[in-house]
C-alpha atoms as a PDB file:
ATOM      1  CA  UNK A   1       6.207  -1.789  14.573  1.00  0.00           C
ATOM      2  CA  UNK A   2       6.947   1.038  17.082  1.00  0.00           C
ATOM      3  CA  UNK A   3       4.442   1.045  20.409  1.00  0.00           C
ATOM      4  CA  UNK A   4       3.509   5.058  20.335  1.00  0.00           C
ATOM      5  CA  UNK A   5       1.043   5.794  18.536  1.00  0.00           C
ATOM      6  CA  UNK A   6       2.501   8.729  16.636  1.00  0.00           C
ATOM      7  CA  UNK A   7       5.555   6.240  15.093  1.00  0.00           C
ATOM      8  CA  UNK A   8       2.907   3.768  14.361  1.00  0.00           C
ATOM      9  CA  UNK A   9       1.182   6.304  12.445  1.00  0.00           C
ATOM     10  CA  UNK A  10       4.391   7.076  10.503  1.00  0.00           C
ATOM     11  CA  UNK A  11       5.262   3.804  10.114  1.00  0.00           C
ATOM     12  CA  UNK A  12       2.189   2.744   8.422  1.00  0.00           C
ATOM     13  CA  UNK A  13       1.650   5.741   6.215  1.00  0.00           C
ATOM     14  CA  UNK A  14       5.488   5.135   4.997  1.00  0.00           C
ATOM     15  CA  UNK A  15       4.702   1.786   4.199  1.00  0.00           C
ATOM     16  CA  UNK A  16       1.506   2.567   1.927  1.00  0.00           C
ATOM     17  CA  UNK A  17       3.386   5.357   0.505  1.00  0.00           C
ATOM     18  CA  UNK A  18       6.056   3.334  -0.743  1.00  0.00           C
ATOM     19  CA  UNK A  19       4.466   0.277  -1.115  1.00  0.00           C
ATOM     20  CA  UNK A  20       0.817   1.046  -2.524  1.00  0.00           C
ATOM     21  CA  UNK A  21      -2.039  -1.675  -2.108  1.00  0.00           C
ATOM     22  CA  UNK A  22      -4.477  -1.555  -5.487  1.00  0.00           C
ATOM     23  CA  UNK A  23      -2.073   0.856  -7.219  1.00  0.00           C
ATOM     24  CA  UNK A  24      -2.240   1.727  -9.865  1.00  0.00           C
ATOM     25  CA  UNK A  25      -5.420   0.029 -10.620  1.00  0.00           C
ATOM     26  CA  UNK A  26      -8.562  -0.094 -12.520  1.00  0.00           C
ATOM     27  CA  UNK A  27     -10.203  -3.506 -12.109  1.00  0.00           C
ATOM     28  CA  UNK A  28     -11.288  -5.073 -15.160  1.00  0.00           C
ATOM     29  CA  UNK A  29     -14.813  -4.939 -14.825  1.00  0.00           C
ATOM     30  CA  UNK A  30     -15.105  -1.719 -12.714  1.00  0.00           C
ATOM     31  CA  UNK A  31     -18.383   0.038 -13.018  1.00  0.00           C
ATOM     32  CA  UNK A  32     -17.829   3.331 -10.755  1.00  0.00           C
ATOM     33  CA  UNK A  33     -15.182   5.783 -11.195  1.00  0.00           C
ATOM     34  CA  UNK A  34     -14.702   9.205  -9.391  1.00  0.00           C
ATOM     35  CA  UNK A  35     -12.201  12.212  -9.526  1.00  0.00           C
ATOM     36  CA  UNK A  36     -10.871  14.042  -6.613  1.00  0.00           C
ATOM     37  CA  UNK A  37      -7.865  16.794  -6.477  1.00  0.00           C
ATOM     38  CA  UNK A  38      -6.529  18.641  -3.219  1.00  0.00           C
ATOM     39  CA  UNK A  39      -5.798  22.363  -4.850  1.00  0.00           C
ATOM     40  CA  UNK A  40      -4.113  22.921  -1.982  1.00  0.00           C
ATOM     41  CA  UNK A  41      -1.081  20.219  -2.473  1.00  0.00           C
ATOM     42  CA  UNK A  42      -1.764  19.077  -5.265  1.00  0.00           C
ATOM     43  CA  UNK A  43      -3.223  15.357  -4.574  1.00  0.00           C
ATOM     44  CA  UNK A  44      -4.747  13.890  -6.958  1.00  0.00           C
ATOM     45  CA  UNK A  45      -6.639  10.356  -7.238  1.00  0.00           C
ATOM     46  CA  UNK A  46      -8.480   8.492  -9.168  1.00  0.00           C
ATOM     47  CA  UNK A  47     -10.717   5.890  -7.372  1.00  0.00           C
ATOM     48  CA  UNK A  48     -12.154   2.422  -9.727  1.00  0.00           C
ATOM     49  CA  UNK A  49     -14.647   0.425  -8.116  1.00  0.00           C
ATOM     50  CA  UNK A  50     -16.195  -3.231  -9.711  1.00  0.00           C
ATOM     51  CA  UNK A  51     -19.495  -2.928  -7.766  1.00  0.00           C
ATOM     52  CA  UNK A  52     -22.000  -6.095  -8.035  1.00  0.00           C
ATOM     53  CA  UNK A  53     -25.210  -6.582  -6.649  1.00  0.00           C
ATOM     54  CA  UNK A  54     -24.851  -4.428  -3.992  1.00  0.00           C
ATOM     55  CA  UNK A  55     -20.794  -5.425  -2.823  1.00  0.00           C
ATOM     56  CA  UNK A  56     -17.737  -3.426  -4.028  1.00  0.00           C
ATOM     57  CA  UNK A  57     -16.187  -6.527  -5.701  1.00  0.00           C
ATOM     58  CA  UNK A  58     -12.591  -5.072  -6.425  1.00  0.00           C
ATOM     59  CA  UNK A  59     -11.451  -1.343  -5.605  1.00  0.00           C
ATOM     60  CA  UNK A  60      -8.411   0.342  -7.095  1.00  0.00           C
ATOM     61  CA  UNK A  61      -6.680   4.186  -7.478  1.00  0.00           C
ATOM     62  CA  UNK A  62      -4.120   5.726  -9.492  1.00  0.00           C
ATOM     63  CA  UNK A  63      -3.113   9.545  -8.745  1.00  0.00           C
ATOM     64  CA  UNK A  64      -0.486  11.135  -7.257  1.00  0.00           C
ATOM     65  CA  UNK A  65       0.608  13.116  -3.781  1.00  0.00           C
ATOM     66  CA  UNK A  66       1.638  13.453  -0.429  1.00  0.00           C
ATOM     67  CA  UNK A  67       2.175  10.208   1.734  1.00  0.00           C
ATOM     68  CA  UNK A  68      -0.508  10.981   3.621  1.00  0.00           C
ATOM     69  CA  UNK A  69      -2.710  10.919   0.787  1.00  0.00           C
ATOM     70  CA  UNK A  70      -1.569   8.041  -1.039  1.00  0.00           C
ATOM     71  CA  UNK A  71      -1.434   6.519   2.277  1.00  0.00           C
ATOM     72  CA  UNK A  72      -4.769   6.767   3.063  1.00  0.00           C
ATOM     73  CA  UNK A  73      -6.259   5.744  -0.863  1.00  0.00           C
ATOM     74  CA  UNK A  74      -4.483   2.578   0.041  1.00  0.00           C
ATOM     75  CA  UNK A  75      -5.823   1.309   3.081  1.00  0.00           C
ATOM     76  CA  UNK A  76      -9.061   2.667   1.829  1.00  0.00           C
ATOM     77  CA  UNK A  77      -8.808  -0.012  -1.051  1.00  0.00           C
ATOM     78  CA  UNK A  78      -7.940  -2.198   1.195  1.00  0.00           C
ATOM     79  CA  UNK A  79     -10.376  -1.970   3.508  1.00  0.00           C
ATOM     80  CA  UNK A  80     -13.576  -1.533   1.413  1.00  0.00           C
ATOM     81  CA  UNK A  81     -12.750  -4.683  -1.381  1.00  0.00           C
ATOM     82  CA  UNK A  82     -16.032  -7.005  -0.603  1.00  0.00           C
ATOM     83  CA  UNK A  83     -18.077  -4.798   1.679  1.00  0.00           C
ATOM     84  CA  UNK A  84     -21.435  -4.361   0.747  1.00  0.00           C
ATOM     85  CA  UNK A  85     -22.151  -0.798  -0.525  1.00  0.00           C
ATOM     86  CA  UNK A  86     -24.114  -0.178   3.133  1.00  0.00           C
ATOM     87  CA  UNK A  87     -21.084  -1.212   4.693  1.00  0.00           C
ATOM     88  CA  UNK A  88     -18.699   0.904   2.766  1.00  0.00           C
ATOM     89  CA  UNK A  89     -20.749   4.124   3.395  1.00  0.00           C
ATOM     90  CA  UNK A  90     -20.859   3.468   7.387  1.00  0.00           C
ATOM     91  CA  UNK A  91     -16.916   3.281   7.185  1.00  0.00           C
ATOM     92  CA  UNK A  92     -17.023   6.070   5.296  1.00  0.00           C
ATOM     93  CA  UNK A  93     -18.629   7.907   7.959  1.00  0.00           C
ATOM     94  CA  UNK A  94     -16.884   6.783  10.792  1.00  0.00           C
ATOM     95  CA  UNK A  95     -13.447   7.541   8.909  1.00  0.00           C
ATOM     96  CA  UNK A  96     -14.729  10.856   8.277  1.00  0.00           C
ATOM     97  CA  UNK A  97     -15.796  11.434  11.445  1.00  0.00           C
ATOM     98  CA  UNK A  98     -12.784  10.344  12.804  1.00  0.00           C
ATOM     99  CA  UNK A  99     -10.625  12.726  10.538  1.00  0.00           C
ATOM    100  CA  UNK A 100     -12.591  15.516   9.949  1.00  0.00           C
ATOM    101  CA  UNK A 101     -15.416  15.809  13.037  1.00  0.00           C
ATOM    102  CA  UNK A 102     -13.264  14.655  16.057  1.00  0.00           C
ATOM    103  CA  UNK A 103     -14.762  11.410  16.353  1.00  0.00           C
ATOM    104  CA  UNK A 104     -14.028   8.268  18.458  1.00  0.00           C
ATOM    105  CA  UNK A 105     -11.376   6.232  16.216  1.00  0.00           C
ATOM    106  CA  UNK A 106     -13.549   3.156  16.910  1.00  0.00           C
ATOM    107  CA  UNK A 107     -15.158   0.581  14.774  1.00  0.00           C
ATOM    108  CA  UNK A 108     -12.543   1.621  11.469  1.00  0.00           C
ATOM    109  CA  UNK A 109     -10.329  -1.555  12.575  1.00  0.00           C
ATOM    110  CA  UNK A 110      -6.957  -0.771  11.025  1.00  0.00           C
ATOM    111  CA  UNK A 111      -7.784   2.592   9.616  1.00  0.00           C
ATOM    112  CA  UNK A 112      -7.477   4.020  13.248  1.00  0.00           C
ATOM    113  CA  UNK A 113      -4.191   4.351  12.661  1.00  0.00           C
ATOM    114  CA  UNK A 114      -5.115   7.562  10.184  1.00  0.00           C
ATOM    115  CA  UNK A 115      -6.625   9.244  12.912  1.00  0.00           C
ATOM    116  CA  UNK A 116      -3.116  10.755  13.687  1.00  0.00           C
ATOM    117  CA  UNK A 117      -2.955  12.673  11.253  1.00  0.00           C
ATOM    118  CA  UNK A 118      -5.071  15.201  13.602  1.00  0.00           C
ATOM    119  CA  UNK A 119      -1.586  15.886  14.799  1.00  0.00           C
ATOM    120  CA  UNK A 120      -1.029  17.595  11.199  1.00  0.00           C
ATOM    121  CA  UNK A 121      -3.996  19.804  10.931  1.00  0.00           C
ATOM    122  CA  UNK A 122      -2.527  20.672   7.350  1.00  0.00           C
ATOM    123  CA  UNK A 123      -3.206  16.710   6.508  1.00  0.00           C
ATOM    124  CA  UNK A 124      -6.525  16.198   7.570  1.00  0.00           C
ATOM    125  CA  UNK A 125      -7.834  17.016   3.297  1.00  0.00           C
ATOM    126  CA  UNK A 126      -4.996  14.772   2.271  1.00  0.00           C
ATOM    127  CA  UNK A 127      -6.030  11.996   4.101  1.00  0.00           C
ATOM    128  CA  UNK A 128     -10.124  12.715   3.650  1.00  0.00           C
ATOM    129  CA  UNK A 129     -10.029  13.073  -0.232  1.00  0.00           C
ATOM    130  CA  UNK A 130      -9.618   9.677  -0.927  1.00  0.00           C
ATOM    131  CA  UNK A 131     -12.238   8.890   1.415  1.00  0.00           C
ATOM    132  CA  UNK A 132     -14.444  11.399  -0.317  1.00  0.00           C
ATOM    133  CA  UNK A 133     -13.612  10.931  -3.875  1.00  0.00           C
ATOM    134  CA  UNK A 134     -14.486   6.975  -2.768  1.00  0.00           C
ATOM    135  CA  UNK A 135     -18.521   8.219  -2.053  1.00  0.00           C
ATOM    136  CA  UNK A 136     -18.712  10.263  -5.623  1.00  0.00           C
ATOM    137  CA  UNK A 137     -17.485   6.701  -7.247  1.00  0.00           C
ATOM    138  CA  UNK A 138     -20.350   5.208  -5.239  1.00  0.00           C
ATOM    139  CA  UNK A 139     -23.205   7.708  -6.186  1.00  0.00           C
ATOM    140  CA  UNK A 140     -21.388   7.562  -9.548  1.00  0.00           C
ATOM    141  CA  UNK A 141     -21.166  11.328  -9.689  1.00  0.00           C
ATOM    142  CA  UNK A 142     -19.294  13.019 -12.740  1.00  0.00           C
ATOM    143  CA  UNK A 143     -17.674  16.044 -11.155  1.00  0.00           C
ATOM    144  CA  UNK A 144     -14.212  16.072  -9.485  1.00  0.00           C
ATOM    145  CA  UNK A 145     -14.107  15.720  -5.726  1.00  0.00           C
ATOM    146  CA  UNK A 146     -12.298  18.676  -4.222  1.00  0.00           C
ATOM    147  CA  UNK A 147     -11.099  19.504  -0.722  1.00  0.00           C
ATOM    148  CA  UNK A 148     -11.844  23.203  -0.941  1.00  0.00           C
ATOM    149  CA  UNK A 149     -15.649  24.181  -1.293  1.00  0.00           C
ATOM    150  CA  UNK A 150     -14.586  27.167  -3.539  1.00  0.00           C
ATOM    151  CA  UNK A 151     -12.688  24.589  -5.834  1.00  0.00           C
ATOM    152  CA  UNK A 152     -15.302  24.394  -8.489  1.00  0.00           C
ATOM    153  CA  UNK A 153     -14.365  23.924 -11.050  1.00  0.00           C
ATOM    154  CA  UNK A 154     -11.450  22.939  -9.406  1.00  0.00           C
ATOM    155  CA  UNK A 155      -9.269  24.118 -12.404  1.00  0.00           C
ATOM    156  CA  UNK A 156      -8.924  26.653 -14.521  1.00  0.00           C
ATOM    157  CA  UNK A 157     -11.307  26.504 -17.506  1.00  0.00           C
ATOM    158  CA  UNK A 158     -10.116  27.175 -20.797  1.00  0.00           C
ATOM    159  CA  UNK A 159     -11.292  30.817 -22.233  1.00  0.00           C
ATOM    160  CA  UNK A 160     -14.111  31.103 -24.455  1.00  0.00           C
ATOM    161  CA  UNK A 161     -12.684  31.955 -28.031  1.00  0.00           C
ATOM    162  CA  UNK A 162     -13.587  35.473 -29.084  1.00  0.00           C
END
């Protein structure tokens, strides 16, 4: 792997990108399910969780998009598979805080390596919707995760019939 930080970050989110972790998967079992879509680019993930007393068992996504994106629903599978659910929501909010808030990349282990992605301000929503679509499949909430607070619905809804 490359010593700066910037080709480490490239490095890594190439290798997820071609060479997805838990893709494309829906654990038998799973339990929690969410939605999330990027209008902006066009992501677009799926995330399956097996949660059991308390500890995501088995995590898994399907979708399509950028690298970044992909990237990023990868190691998030990766990194929340047997974490209690306590557990998974702190990472959540120190990966969001990281990406989104201008947080300290600390305590996120190998996930620091998304924090460069602040060097693409553009990529920021790529690399956060897995992240948040991950929460809605914890709270088991029904409507589709979007990056853009104006997104809802966050496609077009077919016409009433006259």
């Amino acid at each position: 792997m490359k010593d700066d930080p910037r080709g480490l970050y490239e490095e890594v989110i190439l290798e997820h990108n071609r060479h997805p972790r838990h893709y494309p998967e829906n654990p038998p079992g799973s339990n929690r399910h969410a939605h999330g879509f990027n209008p902006l680019c066009n992501d677009e993930v799926f995330v399956h969780l097996k949660v059991e007393d308390g500890v995501v068992r088995e995590a898994g996504f399907e979708g399509a998009g950028c690298a970044v994106s992909m990237a990023s629903a990868s190691m998030m599978a990766e990194a929340v598979r047997g974490r209690p659910v306590e557990e998974v929501r702190a990472l959540f909010r120190r990966v969001r805080g990281m990406l989104a808030e201008e947080g300290p990349a600390t305590e996120v282990g190998k996930l620091r390596v998304l924090a460069g992605v602040k060097e693409f301000p553009m990529r920021v929503k790529c690399a956060s919707l897995p992240w948040h679509t991950l929460l809605a499949a914890l709270d088991s909430r029904d409507e589709t995760v979007s990056t853009e607070p104006d997104a809802a619905p966050w496609c077009p809804q077919p016409e009433a019939a006259p």
